[in-house]
PDB file of N, CA and C in Angstrom:
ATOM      1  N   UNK A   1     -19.103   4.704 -38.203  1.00  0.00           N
ATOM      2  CA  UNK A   1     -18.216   3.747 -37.564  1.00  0.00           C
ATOM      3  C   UNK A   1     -17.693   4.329 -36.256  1.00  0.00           C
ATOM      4  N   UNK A   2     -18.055   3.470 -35.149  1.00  0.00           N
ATOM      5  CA  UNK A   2     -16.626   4.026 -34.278  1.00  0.00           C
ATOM      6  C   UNK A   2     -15.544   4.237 -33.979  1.00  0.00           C
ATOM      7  N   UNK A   3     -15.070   5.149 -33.669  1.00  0.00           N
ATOM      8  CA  UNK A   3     -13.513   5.286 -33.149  1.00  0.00           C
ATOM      9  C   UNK A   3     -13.089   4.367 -32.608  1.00  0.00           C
ATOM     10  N   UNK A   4     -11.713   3.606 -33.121  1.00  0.00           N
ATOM     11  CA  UNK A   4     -10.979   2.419 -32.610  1.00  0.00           C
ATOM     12  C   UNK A   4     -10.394   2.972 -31.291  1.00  0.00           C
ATOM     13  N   UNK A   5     -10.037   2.144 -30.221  1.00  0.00           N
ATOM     14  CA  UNK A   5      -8.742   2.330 -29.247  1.00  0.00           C
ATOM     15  C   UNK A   5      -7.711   1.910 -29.603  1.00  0.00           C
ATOM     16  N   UNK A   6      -7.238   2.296 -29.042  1.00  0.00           N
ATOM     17  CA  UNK A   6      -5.153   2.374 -29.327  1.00  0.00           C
ATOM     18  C   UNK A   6      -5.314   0.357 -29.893  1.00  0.00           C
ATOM     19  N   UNK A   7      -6.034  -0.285 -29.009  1.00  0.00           N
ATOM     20  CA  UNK A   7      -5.550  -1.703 -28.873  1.00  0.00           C
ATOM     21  C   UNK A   7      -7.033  -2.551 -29.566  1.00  0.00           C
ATOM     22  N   UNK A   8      -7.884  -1.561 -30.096  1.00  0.00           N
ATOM     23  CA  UNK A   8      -8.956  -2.590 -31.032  1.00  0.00           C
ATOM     24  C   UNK A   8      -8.486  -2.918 -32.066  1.00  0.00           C
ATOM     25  N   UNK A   9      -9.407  -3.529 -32.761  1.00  0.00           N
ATOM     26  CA  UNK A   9      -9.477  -3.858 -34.303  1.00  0.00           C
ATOM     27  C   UNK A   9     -10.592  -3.898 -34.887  1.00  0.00           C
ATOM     28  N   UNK A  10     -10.582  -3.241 -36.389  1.00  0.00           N
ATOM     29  CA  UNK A  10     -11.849  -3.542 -37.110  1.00  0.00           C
ATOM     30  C   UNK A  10     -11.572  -3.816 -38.415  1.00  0.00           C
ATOM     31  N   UNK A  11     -10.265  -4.601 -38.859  1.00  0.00           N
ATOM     32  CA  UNK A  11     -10.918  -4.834 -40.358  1.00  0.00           C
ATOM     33  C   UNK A  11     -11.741  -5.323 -41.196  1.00  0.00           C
ATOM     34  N   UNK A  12     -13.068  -5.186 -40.812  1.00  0.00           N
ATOM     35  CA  UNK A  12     -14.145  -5.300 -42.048  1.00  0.00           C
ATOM     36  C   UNK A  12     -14.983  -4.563 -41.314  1.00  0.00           C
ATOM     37  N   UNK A  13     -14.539  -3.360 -40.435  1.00  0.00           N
ATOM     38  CA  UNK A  13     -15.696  -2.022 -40.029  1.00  0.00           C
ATOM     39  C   UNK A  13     -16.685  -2.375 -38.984  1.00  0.00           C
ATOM     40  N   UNK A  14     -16.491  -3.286 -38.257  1.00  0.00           N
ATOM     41  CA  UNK A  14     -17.025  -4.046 -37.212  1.00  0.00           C
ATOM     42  C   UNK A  14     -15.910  -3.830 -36.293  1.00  0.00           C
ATOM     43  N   UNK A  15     -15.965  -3.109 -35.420  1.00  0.00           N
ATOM     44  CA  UNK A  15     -14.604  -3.076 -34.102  1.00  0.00           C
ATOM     45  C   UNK A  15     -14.908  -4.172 -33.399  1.00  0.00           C
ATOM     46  N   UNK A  16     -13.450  -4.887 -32.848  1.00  0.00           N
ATOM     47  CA  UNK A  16     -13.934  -5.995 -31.985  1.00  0.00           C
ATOM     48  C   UNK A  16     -12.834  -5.395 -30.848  1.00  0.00           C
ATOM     49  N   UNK A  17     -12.806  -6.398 -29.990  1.00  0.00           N
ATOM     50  CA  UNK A  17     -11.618  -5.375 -28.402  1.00  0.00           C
ATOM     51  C   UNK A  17     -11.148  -7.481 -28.153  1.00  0.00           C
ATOM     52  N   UNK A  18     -10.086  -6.900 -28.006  1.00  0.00           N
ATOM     53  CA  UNK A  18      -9.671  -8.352 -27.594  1.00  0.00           C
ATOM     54  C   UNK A  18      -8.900  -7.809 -26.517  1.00  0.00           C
ATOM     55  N   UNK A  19      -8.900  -8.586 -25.651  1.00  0.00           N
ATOM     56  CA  UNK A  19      -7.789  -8.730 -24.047  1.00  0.00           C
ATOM     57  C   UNK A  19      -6.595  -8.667 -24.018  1.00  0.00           C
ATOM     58  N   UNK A  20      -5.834  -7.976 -24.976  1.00  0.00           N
ATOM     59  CA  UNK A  20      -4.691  -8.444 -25.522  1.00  0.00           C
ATOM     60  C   UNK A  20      -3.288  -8.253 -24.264  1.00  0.00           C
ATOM     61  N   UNK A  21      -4.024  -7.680 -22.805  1.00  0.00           N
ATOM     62  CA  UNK A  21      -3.253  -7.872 -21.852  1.00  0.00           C
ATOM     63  C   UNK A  21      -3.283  -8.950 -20.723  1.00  0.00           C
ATOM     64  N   UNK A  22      -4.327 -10.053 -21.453  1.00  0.00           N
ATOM     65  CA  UNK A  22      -4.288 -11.623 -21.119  1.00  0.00           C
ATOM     66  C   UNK A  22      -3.733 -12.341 -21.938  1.00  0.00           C
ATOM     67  N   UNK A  23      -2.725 -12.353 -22.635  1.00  0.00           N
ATOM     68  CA  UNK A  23      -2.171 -12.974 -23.891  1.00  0.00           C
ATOM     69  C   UNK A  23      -0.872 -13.157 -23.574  1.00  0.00           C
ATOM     70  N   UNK A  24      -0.305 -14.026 -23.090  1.00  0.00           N
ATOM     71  CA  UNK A  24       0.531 -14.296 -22.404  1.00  0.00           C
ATOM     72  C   UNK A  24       1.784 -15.428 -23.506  1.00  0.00           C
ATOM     73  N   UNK A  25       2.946 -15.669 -23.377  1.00  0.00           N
ATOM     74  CA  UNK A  25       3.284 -16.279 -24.451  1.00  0.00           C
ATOM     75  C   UNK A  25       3.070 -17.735 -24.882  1.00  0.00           C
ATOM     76  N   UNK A  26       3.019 -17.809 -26.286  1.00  0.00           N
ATOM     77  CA  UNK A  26       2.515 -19.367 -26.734  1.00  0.00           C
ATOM     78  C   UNK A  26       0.574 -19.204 -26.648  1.00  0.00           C
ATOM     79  N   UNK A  27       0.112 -18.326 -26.381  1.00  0.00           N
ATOM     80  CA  UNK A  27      -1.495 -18.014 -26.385  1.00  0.00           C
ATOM     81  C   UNK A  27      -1.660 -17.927 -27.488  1.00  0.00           C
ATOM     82  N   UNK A  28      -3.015 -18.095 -27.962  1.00  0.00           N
ATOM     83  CA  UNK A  28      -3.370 -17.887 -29.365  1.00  0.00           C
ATOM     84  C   UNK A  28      -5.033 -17.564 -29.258  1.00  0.00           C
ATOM     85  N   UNK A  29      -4.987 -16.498 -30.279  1.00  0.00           N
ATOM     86  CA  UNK A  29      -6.619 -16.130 -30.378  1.00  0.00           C
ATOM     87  C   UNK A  29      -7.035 -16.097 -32.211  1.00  0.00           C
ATOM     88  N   UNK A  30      -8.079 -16.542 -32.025  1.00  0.00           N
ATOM     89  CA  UNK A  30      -8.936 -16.512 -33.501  1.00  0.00           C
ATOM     90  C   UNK A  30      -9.650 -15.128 -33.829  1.00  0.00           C
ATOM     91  N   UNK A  31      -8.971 -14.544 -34.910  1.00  0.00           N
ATOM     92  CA  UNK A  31     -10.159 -13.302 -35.401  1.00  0.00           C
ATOM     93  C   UNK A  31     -10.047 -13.439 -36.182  1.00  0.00           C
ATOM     94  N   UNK A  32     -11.815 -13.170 -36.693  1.00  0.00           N
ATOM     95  CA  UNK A  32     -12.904 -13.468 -37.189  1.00  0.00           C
ATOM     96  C   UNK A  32     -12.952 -12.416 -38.607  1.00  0.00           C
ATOM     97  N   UNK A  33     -12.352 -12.408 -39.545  1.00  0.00           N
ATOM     98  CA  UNK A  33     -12.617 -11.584 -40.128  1.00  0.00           C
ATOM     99  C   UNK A  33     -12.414 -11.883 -42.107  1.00  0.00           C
ATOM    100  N   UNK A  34     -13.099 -11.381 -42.614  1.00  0.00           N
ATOM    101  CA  UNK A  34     -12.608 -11.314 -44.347  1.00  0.00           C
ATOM    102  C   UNK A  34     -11.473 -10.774 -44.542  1.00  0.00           C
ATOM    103  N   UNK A  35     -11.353  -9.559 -44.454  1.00  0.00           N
ATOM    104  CA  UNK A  35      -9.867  -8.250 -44.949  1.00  0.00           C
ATOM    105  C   UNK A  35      -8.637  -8.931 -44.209  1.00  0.00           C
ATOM    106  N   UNK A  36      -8.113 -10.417 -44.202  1.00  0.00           N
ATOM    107  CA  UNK A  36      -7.088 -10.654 -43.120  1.00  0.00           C
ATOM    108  C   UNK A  36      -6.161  -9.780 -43.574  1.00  0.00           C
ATOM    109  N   UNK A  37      -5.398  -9.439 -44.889  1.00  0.00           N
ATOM    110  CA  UNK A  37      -4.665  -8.102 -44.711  1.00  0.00           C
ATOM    111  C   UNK A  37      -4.398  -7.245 -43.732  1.00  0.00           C
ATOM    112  N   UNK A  38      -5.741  -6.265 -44.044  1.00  0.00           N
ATOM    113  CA  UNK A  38      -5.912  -5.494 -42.829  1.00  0.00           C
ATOM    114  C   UNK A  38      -5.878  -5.807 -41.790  1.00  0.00           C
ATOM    115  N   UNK A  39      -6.431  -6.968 -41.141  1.00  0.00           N
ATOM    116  CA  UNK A  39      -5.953  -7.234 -39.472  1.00  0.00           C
ATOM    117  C   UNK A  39      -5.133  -7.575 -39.450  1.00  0.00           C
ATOM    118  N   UNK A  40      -4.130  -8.405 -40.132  1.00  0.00           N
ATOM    119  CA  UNK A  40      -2.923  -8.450 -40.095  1.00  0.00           C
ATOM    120  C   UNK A  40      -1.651  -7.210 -39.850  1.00  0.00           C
ATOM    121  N   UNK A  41      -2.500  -5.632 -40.406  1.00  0.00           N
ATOM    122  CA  UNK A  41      -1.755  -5.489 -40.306  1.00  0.00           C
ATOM    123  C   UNK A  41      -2.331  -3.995 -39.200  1.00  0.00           C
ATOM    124  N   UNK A  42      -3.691  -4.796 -38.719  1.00  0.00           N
ATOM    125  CA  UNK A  42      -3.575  -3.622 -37.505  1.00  0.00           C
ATOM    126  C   UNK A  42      -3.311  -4.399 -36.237  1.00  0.00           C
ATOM    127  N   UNK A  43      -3.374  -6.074 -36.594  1.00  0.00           N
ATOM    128  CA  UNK A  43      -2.416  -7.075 -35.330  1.00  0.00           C
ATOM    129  C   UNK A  43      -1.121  -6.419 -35.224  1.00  0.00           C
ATOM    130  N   UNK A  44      -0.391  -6.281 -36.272  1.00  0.00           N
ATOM    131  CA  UNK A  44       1.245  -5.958 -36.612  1.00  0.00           C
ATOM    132  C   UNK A  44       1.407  -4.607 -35.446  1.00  0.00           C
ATOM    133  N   UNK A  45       0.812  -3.970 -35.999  1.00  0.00           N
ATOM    134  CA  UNK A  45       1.224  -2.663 -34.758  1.00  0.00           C
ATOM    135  C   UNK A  45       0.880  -2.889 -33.464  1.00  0.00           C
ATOM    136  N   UNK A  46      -0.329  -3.249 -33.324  1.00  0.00           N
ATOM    137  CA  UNK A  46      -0.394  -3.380 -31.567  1.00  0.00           C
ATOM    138  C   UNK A  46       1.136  -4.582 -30.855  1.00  0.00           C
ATOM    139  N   UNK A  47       1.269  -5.721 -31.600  1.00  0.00           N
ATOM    140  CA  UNK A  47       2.339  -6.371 -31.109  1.00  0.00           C
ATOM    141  C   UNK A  47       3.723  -5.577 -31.292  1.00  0.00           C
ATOM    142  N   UNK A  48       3.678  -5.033 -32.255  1.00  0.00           N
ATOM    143  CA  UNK A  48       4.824  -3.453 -32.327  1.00  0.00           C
ATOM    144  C   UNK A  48       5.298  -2.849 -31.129  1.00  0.00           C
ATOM    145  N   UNK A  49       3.727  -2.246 -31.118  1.00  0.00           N
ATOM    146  CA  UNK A  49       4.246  -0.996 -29.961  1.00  0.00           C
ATOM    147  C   UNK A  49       4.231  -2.241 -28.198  1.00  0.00           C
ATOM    148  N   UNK A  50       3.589  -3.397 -28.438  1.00  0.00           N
ATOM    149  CA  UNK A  50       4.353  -4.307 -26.843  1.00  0.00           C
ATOM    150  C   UNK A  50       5.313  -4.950 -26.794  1.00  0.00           C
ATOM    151  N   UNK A  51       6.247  -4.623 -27.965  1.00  0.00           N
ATOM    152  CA  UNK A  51       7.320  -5.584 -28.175  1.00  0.00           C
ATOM    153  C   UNK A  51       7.300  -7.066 -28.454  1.00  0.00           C
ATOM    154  N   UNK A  52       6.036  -7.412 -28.891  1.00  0.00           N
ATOM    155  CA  UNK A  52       5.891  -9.340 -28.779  1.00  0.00           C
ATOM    156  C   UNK A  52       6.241  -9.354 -30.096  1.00  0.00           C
ATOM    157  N   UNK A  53       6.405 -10.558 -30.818  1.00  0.00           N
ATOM    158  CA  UNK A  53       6.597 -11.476 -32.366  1.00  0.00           C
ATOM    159  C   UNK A  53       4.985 -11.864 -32.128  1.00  0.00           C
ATOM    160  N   UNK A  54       4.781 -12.268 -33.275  1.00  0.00           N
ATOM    161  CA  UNK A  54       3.466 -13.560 -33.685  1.00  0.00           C
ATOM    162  C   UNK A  54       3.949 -14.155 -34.496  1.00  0.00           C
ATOM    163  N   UNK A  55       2.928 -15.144 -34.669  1.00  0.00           N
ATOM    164  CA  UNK A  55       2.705 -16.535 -35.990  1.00  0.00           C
ATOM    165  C   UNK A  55       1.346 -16.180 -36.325  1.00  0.00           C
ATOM    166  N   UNK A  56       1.038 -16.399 -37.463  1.00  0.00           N
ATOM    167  CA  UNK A  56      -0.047 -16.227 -38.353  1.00  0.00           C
ATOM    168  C   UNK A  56      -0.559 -16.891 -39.405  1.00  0.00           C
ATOM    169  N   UNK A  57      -1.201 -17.493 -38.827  1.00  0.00           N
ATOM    170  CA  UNK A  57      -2.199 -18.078 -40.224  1.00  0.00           C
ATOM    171  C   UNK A  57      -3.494 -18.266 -40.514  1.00  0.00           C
ATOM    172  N   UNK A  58      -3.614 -18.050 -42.085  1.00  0.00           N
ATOM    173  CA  UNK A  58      -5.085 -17.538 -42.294  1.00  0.00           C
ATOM    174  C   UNK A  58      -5.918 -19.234 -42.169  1.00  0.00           C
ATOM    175  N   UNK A  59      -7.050 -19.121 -41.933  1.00  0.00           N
ATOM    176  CA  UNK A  59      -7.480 -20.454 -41.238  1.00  0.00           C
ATOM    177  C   UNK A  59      -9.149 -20.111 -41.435  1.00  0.00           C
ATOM    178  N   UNK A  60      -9.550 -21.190 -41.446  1.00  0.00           N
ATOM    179  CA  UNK A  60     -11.385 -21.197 -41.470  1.00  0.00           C
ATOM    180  C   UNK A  60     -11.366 -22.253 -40.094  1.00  0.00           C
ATOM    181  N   UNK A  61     -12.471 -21.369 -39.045  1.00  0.00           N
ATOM    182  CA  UNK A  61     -12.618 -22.303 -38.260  1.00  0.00           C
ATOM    183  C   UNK A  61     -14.093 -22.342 -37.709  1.00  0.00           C
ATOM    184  N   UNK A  62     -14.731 -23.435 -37.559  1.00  0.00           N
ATOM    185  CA  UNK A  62     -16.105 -23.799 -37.305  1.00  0.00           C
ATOM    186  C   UNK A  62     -16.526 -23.207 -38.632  1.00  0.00           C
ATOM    187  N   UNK A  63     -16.210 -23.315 -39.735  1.00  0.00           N
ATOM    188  CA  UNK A  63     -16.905 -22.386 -41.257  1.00  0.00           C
ATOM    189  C   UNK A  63     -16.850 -21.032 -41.051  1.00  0.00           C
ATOM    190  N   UNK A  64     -16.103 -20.562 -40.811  1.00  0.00           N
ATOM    191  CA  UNK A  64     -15.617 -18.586 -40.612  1.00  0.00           C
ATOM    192  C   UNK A  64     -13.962 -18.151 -40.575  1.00  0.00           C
ATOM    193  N   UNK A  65     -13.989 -17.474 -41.656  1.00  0.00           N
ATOM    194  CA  UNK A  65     -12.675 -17.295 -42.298  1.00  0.00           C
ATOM    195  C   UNK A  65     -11.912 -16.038 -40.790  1.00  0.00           C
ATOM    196  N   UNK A  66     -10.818 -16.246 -40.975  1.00  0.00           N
ATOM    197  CA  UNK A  66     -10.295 -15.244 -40.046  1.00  0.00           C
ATOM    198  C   UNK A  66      -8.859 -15.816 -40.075  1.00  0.00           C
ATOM    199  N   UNK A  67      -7.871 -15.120 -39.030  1.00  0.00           N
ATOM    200  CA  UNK A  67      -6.855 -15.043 -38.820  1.00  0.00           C
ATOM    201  C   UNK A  67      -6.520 -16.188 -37.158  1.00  0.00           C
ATOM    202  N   UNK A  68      -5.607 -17.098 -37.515  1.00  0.00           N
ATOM    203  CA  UNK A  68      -4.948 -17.008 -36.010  1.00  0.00           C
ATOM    204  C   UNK A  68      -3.924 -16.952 -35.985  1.00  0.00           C
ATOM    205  N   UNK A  69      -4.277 -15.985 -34.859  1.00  0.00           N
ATOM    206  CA  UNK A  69      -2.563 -15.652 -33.603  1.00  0.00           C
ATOM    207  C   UNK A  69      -2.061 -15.975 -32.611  1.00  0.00           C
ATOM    208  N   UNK A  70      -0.965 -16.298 -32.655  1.00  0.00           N
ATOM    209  CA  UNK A  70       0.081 -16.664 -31.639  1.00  0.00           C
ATOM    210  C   UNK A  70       1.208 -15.586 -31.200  1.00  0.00           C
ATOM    211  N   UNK A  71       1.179 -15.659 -29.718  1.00  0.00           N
ATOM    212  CA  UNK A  71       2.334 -14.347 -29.800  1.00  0.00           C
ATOM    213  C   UNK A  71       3.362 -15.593 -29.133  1.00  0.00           C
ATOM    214  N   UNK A  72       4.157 -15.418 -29.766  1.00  0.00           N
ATOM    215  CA  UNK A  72       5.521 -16.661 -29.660  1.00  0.00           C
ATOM    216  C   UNK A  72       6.591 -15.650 -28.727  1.00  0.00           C
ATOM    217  N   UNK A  73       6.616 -14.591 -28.333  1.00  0.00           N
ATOM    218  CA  UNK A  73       7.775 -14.111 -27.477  1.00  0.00           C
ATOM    219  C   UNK A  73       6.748 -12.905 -26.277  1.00  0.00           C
TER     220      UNK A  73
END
């Protein structure tokens, strides 16, 4: 597996990189994943350490389970 960056994610061992310094408030992005736990709770820290809130909910979209986020502040 590769080494994550400070600001990836991989919960289900697949790293993905999202833009998360185009995410501006009221934005929302879909990830794609099974373990929403786990991205939930490697979303949780990156919005941690930038100071934002989210909304979260687990969601199937186009038939693919994953997470969406909203950073509300």
């Amino acid at each position: 597996m590769e080494v994550l960056r400070l600001d990836d994610i991989g919960p289900d061992g697949v790293r993905m990189i999202v833009d998360w310094d185009r995410m501006g408030t009221s934005d929302s992005v879909f990830v794609p994943c099974l373990n929403v736990t786990k991205a939930l709770k490697q979303i949780q820290a990156i919005f941690d350490r930038r100071g934002w809130k989210l909304r979260v909910h687990v969601s199937v979209e186009n038939h693919i389970m994953g997470l969406r986020i909203w950073r509300i502040t």
